[in-house]
Protein backbone atom coordinates (compact mmCIF):
# COMPACT_ATOMS: atom_id res chain seq x y z
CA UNK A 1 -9.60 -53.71 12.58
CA UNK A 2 -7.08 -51.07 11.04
CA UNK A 3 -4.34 -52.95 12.71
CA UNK A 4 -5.53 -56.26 11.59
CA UNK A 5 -6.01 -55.11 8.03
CA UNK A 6 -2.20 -53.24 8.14
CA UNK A 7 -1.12 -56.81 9.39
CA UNK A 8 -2.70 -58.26 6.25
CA UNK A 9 -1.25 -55.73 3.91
CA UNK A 10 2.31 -55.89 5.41
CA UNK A 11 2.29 -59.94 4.98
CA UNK A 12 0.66 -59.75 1.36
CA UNK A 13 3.71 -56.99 0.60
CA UNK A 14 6.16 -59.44 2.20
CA UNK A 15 5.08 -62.17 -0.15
CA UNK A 16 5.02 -60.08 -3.06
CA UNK A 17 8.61 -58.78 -2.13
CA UNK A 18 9.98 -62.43 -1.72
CA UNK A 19 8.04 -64.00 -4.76
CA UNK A 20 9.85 -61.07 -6.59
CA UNK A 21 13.23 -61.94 -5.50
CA UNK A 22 12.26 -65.45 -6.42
CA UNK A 23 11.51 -64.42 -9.99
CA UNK A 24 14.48 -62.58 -9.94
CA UNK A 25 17.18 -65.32 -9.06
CA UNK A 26 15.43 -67.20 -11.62
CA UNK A 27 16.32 -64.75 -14.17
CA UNK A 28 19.54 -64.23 -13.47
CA UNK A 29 23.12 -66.11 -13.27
CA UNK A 30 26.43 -65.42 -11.60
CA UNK A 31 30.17 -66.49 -12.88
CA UNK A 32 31.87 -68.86 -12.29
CA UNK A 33 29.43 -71.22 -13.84
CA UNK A 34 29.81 -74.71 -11.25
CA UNK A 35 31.88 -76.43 -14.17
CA UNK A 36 35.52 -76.94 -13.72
CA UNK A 37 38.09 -77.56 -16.81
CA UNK A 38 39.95 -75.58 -19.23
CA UNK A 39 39.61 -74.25 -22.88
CA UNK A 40 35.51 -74.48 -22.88
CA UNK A 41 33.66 -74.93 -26.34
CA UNK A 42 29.84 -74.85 -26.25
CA UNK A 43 28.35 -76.38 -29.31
CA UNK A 44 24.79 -75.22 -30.43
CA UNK A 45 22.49 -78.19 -31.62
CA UNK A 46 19.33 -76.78 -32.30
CA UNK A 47 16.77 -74.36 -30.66
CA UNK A 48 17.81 -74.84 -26.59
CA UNK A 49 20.02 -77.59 -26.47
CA UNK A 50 24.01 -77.16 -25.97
CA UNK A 51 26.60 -78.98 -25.40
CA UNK A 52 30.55 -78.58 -23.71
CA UNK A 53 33.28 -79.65 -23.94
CA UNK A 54 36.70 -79.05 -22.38
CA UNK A 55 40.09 -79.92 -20.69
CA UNK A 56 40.70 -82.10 -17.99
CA UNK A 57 37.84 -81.54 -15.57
CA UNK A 58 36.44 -84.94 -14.99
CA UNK A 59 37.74 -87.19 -17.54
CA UNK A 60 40.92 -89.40 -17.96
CA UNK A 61 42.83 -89.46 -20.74
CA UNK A 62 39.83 -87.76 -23.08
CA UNK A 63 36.92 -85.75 -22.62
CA UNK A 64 33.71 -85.06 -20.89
CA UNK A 65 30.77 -83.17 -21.90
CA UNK A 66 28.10 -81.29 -20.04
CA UNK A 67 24.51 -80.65 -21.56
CA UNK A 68 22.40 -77.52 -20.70
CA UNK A 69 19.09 -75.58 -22.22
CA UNK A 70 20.01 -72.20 -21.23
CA UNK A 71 23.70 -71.90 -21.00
CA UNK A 72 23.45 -71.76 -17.22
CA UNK A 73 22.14 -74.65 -15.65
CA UNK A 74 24.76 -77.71 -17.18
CA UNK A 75 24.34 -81.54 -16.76
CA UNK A 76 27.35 -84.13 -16.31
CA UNK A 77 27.13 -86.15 -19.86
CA UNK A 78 30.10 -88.31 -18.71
CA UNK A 79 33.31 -88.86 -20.66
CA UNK A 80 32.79 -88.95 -24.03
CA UNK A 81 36.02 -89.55 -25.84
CA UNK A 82 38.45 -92.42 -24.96
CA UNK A 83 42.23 -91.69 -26.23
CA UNK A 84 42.09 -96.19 -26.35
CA UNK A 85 39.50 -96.16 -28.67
CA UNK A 86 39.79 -98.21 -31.79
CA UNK A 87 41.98 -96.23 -33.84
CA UNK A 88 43.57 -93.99 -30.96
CA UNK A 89 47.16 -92.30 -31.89
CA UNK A 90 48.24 -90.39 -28.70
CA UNK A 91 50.33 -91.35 -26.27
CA UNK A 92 48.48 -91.67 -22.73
CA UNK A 93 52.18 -92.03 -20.62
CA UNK A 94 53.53 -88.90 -22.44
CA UNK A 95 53.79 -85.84 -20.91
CA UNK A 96 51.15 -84.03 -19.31
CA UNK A 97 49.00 -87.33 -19.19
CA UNK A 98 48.71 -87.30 -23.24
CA UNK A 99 48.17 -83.68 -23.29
CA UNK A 100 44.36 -84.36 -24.05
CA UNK A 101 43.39 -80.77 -24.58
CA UNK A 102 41.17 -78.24 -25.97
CA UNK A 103 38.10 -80.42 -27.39
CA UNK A 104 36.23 -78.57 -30.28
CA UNK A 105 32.73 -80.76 -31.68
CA UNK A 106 30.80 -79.49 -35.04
CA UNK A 107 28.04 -81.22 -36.19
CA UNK A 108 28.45 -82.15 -40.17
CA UNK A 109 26.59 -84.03 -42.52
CA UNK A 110 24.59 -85.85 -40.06
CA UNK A 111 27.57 -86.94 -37.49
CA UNK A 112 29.34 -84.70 -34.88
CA UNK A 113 32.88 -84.06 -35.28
CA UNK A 114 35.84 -83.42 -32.55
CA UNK A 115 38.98 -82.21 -33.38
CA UNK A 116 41.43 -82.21 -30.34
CA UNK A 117 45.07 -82.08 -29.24
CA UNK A 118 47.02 -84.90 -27.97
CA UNK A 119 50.66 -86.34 -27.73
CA UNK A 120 51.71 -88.12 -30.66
CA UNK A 121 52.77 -91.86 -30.40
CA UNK A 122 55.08 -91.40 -33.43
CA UNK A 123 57.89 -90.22 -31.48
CA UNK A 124 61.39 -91.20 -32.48
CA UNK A 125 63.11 -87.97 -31.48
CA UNK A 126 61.49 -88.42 -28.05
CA UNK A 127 60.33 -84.82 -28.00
CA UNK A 128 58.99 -83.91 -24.32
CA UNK A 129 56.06 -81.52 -26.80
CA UNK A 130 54.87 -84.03 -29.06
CA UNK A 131 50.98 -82.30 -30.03
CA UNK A 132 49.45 -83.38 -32.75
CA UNK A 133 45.67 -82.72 -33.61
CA UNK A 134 43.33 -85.42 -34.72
CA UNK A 135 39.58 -85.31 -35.51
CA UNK A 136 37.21 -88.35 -34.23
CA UNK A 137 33.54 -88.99 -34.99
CA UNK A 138 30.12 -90.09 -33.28
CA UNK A 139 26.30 -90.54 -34.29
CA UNK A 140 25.29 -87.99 -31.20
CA UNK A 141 27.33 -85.11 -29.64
CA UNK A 142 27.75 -87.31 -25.92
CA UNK A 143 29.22 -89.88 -28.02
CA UNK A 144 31.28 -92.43 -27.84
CA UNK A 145 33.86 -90.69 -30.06
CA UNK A 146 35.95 -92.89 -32.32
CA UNK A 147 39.09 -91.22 -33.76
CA UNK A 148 38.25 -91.36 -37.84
CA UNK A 149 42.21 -92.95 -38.40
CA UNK A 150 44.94 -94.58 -36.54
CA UNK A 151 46.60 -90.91 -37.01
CA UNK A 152 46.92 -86.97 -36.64
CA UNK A 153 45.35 -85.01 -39.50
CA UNK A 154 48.80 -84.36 -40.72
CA UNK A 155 52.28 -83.50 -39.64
CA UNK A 156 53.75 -80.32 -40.11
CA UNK A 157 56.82 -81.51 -38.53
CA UNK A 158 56.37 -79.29 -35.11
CA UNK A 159 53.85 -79.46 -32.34
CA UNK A 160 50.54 -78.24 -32.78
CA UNK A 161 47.43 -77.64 -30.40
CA UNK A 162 44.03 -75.83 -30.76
CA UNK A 163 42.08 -76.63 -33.36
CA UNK A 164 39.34 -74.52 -34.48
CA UNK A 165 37.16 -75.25 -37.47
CA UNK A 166 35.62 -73.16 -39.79
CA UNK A 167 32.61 -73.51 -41.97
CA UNK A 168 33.09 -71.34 -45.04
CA UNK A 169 30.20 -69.81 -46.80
CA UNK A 170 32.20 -71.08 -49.76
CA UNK A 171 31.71 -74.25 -48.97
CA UNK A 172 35.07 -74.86 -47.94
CA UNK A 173 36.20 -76.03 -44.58
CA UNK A 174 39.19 -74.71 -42.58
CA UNK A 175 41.49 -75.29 -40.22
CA UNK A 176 43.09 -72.98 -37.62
CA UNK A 177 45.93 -74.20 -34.90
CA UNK A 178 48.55 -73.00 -32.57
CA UNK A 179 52.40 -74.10 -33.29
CA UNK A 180 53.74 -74.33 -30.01
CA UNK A 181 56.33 -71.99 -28.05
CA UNK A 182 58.42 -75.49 -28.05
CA UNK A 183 61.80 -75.18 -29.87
CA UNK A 184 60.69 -72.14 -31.49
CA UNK A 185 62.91 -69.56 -30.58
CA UNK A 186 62.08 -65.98 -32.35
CA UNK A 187 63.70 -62.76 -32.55
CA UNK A 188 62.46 -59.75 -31.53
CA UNK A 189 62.95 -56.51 -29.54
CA UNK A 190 61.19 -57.92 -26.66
CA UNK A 191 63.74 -60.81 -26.54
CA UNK A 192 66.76 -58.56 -26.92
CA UNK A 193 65.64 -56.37 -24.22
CA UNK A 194 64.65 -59.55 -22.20
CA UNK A 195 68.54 -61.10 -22.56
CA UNK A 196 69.84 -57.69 -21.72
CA UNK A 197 68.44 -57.94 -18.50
CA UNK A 198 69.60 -61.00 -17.57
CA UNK A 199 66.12 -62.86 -17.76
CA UNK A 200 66.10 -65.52 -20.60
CA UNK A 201 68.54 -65.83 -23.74
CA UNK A 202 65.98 -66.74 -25.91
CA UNK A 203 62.01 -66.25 -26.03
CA UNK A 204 60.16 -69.13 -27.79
CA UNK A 205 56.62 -68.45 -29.84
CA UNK A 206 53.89 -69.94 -30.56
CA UNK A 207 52.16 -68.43 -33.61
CA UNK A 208 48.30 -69.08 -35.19
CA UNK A 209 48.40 -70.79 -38.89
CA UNK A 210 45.49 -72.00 -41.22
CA UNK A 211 44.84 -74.19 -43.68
CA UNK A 212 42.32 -75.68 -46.10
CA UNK A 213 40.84 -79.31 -45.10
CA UNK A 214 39.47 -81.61 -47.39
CA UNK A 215 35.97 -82.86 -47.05
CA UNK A 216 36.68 -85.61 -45.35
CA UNK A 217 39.10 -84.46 -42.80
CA UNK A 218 41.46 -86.88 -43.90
CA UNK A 219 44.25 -84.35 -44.62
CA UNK A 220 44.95 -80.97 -45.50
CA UNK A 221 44.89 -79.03 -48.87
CA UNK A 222 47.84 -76.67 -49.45
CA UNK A 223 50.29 -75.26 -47.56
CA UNK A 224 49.11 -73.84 -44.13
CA UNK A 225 49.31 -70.16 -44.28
CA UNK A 226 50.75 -68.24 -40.68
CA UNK A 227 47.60 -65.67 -39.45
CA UNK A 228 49.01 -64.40 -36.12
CA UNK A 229 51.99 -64.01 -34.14
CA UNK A 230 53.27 -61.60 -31.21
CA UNK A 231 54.54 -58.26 -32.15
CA UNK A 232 58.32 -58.38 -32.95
CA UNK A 233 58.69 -54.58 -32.50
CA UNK A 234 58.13 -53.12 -28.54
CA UNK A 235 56.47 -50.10 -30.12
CA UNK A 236 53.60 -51.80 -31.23
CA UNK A 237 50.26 -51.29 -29.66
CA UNK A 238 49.83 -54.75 -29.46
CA UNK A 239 53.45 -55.71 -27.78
CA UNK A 240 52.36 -54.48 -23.75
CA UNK A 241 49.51 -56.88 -23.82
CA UNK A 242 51.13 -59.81 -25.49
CA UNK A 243 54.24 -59.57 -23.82
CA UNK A 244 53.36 -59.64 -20.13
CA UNK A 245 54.75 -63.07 -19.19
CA UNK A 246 57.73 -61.88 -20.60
CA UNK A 247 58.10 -58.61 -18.94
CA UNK A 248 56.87 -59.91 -15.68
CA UNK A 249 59.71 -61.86 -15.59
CA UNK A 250 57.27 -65.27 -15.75
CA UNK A 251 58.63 -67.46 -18.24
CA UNK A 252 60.56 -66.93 -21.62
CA UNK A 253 57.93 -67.62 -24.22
CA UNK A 254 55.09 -65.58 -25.67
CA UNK A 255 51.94 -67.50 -26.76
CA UNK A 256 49.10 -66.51 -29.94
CA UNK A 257 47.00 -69.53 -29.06
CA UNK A 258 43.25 -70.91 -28.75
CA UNK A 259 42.06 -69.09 -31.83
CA UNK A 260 37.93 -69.16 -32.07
CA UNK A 261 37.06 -67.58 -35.64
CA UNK A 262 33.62 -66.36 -37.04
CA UNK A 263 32.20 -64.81 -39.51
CA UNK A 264 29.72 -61.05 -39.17
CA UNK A 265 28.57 -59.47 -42.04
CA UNK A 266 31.62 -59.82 -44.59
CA UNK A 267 34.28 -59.72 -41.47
CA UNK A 268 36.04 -62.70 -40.51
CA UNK A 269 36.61 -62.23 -36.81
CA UNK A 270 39.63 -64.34 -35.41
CA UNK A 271 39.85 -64.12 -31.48
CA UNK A 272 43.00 -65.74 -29.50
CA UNK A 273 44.55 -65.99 -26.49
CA UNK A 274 47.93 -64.81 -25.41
CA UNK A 275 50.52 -64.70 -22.17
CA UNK A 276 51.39 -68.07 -20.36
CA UNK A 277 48.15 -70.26 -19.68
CA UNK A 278 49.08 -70.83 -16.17
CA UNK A 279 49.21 -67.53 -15.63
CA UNK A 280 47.65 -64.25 -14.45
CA UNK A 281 48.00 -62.26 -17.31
CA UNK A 282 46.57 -64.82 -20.07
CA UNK A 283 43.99 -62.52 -21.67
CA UNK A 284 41.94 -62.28 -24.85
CA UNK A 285 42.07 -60.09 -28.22
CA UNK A 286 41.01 -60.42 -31.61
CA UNK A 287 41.88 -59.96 -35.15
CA UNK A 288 39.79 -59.22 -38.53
CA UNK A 289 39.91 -59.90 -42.38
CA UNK A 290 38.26 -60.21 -45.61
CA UNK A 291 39.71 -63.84 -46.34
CA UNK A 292 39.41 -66.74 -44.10
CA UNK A 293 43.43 -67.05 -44.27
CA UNK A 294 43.99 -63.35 -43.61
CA UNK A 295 45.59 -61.10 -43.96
CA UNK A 296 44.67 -60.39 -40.17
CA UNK A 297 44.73 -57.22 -38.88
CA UNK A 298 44.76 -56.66 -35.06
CA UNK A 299 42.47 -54.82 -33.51
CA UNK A 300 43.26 -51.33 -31.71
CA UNK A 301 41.05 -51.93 -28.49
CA UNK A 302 42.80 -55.28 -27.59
CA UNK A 303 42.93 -56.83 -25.29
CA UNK A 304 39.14 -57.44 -24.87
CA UNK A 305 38.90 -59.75 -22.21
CA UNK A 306 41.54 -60.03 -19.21
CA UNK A 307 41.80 -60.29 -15.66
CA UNK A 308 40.44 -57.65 -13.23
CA UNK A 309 42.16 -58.45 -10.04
CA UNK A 310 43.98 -55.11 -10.59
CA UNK A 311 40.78 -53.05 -10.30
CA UNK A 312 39.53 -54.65 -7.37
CA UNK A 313 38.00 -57.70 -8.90
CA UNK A 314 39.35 -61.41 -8.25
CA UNK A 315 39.78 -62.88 -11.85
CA UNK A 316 42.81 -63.62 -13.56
CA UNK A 317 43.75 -66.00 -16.10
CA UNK A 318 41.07 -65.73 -18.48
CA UNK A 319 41.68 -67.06 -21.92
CA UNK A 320 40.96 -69.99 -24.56
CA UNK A 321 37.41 -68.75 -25.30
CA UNK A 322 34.56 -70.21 -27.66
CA UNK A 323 31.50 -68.09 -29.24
CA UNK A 324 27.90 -68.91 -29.06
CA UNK A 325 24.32 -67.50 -29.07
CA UNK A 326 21.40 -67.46 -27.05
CA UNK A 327 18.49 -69.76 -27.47
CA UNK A 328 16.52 -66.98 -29.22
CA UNK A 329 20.00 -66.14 -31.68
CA UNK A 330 20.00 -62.48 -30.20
CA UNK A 331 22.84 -62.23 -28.32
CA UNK A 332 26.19 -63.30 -28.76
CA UNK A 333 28.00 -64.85 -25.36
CA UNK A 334 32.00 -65.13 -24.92
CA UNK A 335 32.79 -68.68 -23.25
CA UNK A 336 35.92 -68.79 -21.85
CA UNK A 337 37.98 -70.29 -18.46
CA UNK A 338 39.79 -68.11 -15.54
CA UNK A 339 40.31 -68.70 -11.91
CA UNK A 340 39.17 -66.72 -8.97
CA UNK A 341 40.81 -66.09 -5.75
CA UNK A 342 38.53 -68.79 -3.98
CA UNK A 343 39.26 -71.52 -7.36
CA UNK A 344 42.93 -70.88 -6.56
CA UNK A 345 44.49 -72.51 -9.48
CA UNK A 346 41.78 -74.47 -10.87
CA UNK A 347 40.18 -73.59 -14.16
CA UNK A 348 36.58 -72.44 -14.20
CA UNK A 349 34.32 -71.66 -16.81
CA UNK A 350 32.86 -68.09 -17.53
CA UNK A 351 30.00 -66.79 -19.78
CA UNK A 352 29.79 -63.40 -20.45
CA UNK A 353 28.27 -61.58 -22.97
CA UNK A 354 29.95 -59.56 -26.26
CA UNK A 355 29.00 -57.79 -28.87
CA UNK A 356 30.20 -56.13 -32.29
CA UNK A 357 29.50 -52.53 -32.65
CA UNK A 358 27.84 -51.10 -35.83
CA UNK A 359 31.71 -49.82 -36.78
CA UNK A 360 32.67 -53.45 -36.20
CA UNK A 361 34.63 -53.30 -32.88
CA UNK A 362 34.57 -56.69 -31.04
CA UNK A 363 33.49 -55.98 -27.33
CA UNK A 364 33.53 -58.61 -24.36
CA UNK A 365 31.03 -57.32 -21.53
CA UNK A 366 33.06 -59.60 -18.59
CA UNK A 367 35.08 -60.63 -16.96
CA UNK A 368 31.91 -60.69 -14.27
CA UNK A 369 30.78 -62.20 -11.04
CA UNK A 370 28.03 -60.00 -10.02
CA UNK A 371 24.73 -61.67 -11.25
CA UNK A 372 23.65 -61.23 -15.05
CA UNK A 373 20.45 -61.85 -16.98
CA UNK A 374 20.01 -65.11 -18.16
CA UNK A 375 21.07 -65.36 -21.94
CA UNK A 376 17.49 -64.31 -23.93
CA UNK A 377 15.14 -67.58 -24.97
């Protein structure tokens, strides 16, 4: 009878055991996330729903979307942008396929809004880096998305990528971009010390800017105003991290790119994204100010997000990051893409959770691939 009962009990504990582990992989997550593209931005609807967007993946020529309650578990929405659409600008032969990147969708007034980067039909000079960024609108965030004009937002007169958009509590709206590394040669003590070696003659940058945008996206107000660029002097804190493409001997240009700005307390916070895209060493850090157009100040713990292969991990590349929040609004989650050893080169996206201290330091609990609570409903 004992041995009977201790049969019973050992079975009942077994069951308990499993259903626990049951409960447990329920509750929990594990990066990569099964989506593949670059440059992720999750959009938050309304209570549970979310929506991303990104580069390449799936779609031709625009963008797909994926929908998800939880930030874990994402449906296929389909392409939702079409570079033929009506009133499309770009220039689908160009190089890169149209350069149809980093897809950014705000919901405004009732529509949904996304601002992108593409090559530029208007191209007498035949430049090979042609980026332009346009805005196009839909009644839902899966679209179809229908550019608002037959044109960019404006024309600086160099190439741009990576909009971000930012919602003032002023009630102002503004625009953040990257010019490109193309044709941008800058001096600096890392390029001096770079043609002294041999390497490159020059070292091209790309540098962060903002601008106002009027209300109806149909332009800009002002002249845009330049937020961030790499360090020009190799003493500064910031020059190691910023530099590494160069200094590895990668490629002769140094990127500030795929800004993602909010707003905590009075603090603007202005992450971005810096080393070659491509690479190993692309890795995250962050700026603050009191003024949506700066001045920016770097911060002294950068970089906060980069890749860990060195320390026995098997991420590199990680970069191009959007923020958002849990269903519940209490914790704040870093999106970003980075590659693996077993993704090889492919992009994959990542969700890890950050923070900002109580003396305002910006901190990035990831890059991880161990399993994590689910974000907090």
């Amino acid at each position: 009878m004992k041995r009977i009962i201790s049969i019973f009990t050992f079975f009942s504990l077994t069951l308990s055991f499993n259903n626990q582990l049951f409960a447990q992989s329920q509750n929990t997550y594990q990066n990569p996330l099964p989506v593949a593209f670059g440059d992720p931005y999750v959009l938050h609807v309304s209570g549970d729903k979310y929506y991303m967007y990104g580069t390449g993946g799936v779609a031709k020529n625009g963008f797909a979307a994926y929908s998800s309650t939880d930030l874990v578990n994402w449906k296929d929405e389909g392409q939702v942008f079409y570079a033929g659409n009506p009133n499309g600008w770009s220039d689908s032969t160009a190089a890169w396929n149209g350069a149809y990147w980093a897809p950014e969708v705000y919901a405004h007034n009732g529509k949904f809004y996304l601002f992108y980067s593409a090559q530029w039909s208007d191209n007498p000079g035949k430049e090979v880096e042609n980026f332009r960024i346009g805005v196009a609108v839909a009644d839902k965030p899966t679209g179809p998305f229908v550019d608002l004009t037959d044109k960019p937002i404006f024309d600086p007169g160099y190439p741009i990528i990576d909009a971000n958009v930012l919602f003032d509590d002023s009630g102002k709206i503004y625009l953040y971009y990257s010019r490109c590394c193309y044709k941008h040669p800058v001096e600096s003590e890392v390029a001096t010390w770079a043609k002294k070696k041999g390497w490159f003659d020059t070292i091209e940058e790309s540098w962060v800017y903002g601008v106002e945008l009027k209300p109806d996206f149909s332009g800009v107000i002002g002249e845009p105003v330049l937020l961030l660029r790499p360090p020009v002097e190799m003493s500064d804190k910031q020059a190691e991290w910023e530099s590494r493409s160069v200094t590895s001997k990668e490629v002769n240009r140094r990127w500030t790119e795929g800004s993602a700005i909010f707003k905590k307390g009075d603090t603007y916070y202005m992450m971005y994204s810096a080393n070659y895209f491509g690479g190993k060493n692309y890795a995250v850090g962050y700026a603050t100010s009191k003024s949506p157009l700066g001045p920016f100040t770097k911060a002294a713990n950068n970089p906060v997000l980069q890749k860990n292969s060195e320390r026995g991990g098997v991420v590199t590349g990680t970069g191009h990051n959007s923020v958002t929040y849990s269903p519940d609004g209490k914790e704040m989650f870093c999106v970003y893409h980075a590659r693996t050893l077993s993704t090889g080169e492919e992009r994959v996206v990542f969700i890890d959770r950050m923070k900002i201290t109580e003396d305002g330091k910006l901190i990035v609990e990831g890059p991880t691939t161990t399993p994590q609570l689910v974000p907090s409903r």
